[in-house]
Each structure stands twice: as C-alpha cells, then as structure tokens.
PDB file of N, CA and C in Angstrom:
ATOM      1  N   UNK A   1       0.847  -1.179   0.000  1.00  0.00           N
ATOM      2  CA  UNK A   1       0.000   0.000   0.000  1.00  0.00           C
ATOM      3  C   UNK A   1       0.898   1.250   0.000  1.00  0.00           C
ATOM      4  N   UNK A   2       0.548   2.197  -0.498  1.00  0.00           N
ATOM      5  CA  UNK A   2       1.412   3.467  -0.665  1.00  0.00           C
ATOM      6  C   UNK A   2       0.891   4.777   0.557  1.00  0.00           C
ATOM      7  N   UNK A   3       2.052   4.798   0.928  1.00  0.00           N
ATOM      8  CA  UNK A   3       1.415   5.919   2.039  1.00  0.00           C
ATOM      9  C   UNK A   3       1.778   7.351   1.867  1.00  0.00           C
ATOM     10  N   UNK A   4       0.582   7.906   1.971  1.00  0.00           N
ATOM     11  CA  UNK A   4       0.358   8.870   1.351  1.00  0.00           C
ATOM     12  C   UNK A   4       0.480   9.943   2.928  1.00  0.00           C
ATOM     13  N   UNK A   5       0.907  11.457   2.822  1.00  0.00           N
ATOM     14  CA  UNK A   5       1.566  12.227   4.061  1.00  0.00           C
ATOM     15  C   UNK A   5       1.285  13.564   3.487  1.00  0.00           C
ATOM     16  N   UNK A   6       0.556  14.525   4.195  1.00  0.00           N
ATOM     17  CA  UNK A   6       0.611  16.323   4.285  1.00  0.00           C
ATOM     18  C   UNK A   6       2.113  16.545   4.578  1.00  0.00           C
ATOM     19  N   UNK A   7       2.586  16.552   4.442  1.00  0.00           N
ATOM     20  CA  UNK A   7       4.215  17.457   4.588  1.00  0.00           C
ATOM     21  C   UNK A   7       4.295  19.168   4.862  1.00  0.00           C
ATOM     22  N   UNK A   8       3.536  19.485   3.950  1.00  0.00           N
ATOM     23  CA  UNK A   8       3.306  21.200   4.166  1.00  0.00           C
ATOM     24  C   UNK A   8       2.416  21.488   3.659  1.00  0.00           C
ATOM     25  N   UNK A   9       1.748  22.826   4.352  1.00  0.00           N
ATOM     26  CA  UNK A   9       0.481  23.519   3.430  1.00  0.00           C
ATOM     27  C   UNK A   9       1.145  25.030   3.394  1.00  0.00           C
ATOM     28  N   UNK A  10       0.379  25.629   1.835  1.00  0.00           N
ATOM     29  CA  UNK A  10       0.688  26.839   1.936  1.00  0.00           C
ATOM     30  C   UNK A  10      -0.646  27.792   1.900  1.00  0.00           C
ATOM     31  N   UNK A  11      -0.639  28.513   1.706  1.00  0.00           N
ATOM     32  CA  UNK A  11      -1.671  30.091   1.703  1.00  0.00           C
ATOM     33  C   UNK A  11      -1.336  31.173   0.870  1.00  0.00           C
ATOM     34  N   UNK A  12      -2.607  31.699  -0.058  1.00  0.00           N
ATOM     35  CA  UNK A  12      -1.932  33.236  -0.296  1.00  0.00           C
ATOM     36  C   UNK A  12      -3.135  33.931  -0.259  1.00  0.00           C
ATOM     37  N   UNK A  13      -3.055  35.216   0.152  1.00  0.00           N
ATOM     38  CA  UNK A  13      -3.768  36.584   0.498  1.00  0.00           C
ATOM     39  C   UNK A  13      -3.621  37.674   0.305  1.00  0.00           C
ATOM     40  N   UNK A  14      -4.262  37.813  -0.957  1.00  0.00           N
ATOM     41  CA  UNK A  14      -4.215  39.589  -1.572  1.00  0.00           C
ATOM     42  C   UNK A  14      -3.663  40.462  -0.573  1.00  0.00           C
ATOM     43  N   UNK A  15      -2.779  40.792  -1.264  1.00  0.00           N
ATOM     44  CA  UNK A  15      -2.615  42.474  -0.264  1.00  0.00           C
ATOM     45  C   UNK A  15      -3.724  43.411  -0.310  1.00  0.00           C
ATOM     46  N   UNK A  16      -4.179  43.797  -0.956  1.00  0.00           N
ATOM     47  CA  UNK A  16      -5.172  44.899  -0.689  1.00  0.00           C
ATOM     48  C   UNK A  16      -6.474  44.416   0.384  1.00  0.00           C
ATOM     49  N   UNK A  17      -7.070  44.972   1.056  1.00  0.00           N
ATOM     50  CA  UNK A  17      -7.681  45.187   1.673  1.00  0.00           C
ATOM     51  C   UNK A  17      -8.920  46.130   1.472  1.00  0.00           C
ATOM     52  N   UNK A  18      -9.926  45.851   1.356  1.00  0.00           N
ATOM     53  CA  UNK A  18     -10.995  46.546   1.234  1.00  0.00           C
ATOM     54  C   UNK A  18     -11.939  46.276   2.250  1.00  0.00           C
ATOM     55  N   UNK A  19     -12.608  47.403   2.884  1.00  0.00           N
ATOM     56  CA  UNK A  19     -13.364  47.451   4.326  1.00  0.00           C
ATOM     57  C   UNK A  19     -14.523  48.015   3.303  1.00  0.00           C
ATOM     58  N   UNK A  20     -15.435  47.552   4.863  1.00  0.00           N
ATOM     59  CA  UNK A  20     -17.382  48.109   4.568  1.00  0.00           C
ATOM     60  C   UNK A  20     -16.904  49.911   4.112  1.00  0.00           C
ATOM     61  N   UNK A  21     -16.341  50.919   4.819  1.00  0.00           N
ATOM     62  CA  UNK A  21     -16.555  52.022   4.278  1.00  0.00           C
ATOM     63  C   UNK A  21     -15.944  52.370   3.183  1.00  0.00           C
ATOM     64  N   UNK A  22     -14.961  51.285   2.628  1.00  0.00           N
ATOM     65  CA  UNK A  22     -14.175  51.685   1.489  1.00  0.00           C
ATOM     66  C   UNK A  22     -15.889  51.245   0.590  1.00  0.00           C
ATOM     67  N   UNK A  23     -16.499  50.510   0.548  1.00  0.00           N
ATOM     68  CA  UNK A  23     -17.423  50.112  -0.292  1.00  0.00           C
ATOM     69  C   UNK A  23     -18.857  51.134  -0.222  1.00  0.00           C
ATOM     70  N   UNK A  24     -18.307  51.831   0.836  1.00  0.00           N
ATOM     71  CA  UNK A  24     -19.717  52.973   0.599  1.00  0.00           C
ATOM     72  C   UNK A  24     -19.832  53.844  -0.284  1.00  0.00           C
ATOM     73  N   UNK A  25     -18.401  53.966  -0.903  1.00  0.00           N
ATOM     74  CA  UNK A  25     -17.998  55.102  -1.199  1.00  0.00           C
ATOM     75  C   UNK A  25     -18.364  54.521  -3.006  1.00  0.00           C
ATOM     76  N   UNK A  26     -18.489  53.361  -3.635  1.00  0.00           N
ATOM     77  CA  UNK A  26     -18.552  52.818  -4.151  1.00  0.00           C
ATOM     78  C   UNK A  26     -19.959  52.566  -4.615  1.00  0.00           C
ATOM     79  N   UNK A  27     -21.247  52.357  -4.012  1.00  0.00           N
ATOM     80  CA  UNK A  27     -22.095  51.460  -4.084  1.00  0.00           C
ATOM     81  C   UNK A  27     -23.089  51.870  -2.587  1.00  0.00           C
ATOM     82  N   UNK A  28     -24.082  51.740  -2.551  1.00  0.00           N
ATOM     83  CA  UNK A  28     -25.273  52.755  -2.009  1.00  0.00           C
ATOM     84  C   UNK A  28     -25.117  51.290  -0.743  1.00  0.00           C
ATOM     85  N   UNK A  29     -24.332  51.292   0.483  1.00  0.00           N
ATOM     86  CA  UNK A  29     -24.674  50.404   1.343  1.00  0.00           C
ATOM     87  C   UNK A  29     -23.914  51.253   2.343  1.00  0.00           C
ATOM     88  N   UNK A  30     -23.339  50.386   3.236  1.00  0.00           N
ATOM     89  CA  UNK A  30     -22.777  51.088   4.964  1.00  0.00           C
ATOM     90  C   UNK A  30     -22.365  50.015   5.556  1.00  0.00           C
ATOM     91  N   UNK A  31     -21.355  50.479   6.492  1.00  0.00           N
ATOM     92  CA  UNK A  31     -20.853  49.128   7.134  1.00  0.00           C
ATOM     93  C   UNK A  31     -21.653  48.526   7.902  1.00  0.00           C
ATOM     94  N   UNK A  32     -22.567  49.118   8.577  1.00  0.00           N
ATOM     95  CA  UNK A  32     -23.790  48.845   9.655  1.00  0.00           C
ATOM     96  C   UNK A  32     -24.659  47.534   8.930  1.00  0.00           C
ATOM     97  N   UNK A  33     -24.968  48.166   7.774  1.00  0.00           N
ATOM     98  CA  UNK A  33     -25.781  47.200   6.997  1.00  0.00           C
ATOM     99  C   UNK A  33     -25.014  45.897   6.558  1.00  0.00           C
ATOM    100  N   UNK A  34     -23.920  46.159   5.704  1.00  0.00           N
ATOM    101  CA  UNK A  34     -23.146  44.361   5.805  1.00  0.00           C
ATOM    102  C   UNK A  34     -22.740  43.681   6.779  1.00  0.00           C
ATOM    103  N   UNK A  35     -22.083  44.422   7.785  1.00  0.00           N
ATOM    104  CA  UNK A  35     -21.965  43.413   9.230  1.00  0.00           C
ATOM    105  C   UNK A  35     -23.299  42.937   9.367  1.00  0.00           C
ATOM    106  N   UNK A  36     -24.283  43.726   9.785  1.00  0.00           N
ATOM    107  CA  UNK A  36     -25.441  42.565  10.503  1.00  0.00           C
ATOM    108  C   UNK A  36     -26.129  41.902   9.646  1.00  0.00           C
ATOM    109  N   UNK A  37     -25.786  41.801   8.522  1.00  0.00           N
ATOM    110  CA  UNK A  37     -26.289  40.826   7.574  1.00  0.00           C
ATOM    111  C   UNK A  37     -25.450  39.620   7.225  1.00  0.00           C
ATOM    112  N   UNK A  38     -24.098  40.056   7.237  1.00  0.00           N
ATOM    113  CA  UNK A  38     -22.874  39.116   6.887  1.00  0.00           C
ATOM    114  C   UNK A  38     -21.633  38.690   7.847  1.00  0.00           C
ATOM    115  N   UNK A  39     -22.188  40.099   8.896  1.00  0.00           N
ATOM    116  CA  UNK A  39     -20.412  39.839   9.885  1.00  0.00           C
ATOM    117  C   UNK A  39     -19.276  40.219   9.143  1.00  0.00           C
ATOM    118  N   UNK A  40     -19.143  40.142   7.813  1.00  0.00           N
ATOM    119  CA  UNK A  40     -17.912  40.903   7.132  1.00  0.00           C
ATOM    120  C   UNK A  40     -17.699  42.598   7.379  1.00  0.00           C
ATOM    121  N   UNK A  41     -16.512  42.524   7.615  1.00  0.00           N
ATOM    122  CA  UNK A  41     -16.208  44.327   7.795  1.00  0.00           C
ATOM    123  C   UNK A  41     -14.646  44.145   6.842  1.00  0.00           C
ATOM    124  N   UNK A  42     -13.763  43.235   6.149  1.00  0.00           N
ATOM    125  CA  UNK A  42     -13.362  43.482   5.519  1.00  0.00           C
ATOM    126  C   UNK A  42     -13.133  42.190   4.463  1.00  0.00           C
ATOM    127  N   UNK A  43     -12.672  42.186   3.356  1.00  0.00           N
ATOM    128  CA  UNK A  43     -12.021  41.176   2.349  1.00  0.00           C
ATOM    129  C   UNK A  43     -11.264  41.457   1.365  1.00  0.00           C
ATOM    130  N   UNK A  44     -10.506  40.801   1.085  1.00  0.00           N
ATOM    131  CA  UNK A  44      -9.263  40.811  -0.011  1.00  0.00           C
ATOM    132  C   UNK A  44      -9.569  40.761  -1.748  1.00  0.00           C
ATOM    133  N   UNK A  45      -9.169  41.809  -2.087  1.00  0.00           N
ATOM    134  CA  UNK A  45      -8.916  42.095  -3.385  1.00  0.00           C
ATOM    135  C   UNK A  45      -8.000  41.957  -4.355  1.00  0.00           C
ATOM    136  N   UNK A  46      -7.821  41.230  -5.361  1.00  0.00           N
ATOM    137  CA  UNK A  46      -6.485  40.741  -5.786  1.00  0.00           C
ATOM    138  C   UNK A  46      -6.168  41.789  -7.014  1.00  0.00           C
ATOM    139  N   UNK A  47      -5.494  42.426  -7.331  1.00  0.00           N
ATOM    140  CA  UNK A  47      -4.912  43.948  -8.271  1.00  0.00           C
ATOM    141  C   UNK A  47      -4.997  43.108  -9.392  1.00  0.00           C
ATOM    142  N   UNK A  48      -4.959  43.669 -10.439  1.00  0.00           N
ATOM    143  CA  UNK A  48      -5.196  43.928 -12.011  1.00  0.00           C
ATOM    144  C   UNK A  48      -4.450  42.944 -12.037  1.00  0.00           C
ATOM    145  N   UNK A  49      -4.521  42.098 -13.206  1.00  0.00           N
ATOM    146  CA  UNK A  49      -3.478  41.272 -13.588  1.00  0.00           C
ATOM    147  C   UNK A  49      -2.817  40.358 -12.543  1.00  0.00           C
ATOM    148  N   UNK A  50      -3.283  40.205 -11.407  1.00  0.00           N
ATOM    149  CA  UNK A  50      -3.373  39.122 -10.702  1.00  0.00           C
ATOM    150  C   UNK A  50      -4.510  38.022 -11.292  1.00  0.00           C
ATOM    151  N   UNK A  51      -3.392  36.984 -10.850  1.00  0.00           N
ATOM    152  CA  UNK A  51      -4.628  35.627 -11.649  1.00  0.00           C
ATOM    153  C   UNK A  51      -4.388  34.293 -10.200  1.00  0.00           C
ATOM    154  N   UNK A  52      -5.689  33.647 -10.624  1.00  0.00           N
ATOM    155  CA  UNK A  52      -5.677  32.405  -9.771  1.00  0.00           C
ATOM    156  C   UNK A  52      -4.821  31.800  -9.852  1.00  0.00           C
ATOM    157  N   UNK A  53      -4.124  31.562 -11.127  1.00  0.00           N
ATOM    158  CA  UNK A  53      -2.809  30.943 -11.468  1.00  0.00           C
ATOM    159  C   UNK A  53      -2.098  31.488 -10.126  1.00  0.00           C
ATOM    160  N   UNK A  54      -1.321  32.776 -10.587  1.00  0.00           N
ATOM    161  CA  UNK A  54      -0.520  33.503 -10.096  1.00  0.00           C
ATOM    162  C   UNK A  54      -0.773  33.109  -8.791  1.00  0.00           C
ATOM    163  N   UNK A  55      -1.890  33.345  -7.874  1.00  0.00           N
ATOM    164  CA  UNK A  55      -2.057  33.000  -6.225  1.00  0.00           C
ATOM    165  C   UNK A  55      -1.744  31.475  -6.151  1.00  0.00           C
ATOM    166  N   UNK A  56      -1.988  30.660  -6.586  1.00  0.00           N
ATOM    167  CA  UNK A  56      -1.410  28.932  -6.935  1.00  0.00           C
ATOM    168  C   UNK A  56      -0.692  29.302  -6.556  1.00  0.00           C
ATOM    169  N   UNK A  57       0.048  29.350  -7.330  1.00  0.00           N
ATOM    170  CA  UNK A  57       1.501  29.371  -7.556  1.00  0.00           C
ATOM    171  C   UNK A  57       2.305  29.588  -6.302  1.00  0.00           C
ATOM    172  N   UNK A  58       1.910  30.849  -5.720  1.00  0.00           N
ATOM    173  CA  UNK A  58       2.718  31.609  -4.374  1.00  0.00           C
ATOM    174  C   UNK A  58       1.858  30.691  -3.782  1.00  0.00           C
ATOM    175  N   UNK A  59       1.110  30.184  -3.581  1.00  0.00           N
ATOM    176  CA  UNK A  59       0.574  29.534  -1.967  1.00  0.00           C
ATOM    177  C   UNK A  59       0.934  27.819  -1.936  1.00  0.00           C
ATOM    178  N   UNK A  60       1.169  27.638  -3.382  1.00  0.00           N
ATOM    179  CA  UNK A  60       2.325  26.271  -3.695  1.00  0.00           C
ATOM    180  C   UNK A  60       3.701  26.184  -3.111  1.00  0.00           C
ATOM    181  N   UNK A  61       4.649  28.163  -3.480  1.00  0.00           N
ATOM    182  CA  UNK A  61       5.393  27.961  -3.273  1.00  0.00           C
ATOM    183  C   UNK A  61       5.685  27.825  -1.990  1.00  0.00           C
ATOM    184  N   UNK A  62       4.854  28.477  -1.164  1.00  0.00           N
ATOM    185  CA  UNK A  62       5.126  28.535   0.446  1.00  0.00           C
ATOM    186  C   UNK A  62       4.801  27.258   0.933  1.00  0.00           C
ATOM    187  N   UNK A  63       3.820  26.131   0.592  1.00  0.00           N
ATOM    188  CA  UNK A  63       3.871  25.121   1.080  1.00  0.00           C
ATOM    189  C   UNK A  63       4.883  23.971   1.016  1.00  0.00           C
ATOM    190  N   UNK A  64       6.107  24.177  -0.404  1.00  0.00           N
ATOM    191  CA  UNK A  64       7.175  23.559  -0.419  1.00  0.00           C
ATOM    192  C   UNK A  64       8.179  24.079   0.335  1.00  0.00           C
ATOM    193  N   UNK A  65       7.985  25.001   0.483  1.00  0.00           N
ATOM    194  CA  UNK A  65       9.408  26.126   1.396  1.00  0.00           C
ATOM    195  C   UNK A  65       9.254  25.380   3.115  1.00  0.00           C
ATOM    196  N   UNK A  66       7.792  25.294   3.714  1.00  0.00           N
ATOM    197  CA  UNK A  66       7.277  25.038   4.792  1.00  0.00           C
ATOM    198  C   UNK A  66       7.933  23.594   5.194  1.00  0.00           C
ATOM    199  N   UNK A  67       7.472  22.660   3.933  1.00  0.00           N
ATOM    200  CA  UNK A  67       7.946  20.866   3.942  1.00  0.00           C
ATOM    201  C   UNK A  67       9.259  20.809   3.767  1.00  0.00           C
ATOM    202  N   UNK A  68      10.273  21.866   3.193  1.00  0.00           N
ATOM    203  CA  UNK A  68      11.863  22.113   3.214  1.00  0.00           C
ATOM    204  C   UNK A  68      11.887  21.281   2.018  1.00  0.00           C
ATOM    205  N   UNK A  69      11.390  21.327   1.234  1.00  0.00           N
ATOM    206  CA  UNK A  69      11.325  20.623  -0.224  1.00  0.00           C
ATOM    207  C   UNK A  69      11.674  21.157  -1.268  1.00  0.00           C
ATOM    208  N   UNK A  70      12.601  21.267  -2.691  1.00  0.00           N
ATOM    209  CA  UNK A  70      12.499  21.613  -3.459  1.00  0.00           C
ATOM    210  C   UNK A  70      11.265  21.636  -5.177  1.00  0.00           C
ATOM    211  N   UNK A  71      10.883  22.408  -5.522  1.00  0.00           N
ATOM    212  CA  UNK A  71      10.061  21.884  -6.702  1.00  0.00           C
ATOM    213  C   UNK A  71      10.213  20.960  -7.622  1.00  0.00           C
ATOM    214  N   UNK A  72      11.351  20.378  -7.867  1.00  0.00           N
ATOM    215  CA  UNK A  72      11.720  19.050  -8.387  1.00  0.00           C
ATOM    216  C   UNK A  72      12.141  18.327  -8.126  1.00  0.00           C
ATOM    217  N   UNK A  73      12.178  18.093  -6.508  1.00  0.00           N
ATOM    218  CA  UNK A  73      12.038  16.607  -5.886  1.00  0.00           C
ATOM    219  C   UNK A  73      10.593  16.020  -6.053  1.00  0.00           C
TER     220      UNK A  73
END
C-alpha cells in the first residue's frame, strides 16, 4: 500500500484590503448594513493582472518552502 503524508500547506492573500466604508464610497450600502447581515467588515482584493494561477503558484510555493522541499524533488 502506498502511504500517502501532508508534509506542508501553503496560503496566499491579496494584499489589498478593502473594508465596509471603502465600499460605501462605491455602491449605495454602509458598514452597519453588511456586518449585521454578513459579519464581514473586511475582504481581499487581488490587483489587475493578478490571476488564480498567479495565487497557486505563491501559496504552492510557500507550502514547499514550509515541507523544506524543493520543486523538483
């Protein structure tokens, strides 16, 4: 049987930051109103020309860096 092992996990998370009042300013709502509907007061925005690829990728690379692994082992 082949045994199979998590070694490392990675993560990635937009830098930008966008809050309830950055979105007022935007679009006819308030922070009052999405918290008690959602509990969100902020979430991540990924910039132009960021791609899902691209976040892969970095949250791949940090999970090989984590397991002390190279990408072509």
């Amino acid at each position: 049987m082949i045994r199979t092992e998590i070694i490392g996990a990675g993560h990635y998370v937009p830098a930008r930051v966008v809050t309830n009042h950055d979105l007022e300013q935007w679009m006819d709502t308030s922070d009052e109103w999405i918290r008690e509907r959602t509990g969100i007061r902020t979430r991540r925005w990924i910039e132009p020309g960021e791609t899902v690829h691209g976040m892969g990728l970095k949250a791949t690379q940090k999970a090989l860096q984590r397991a002390g692994i190279e990408a072509g082992e």
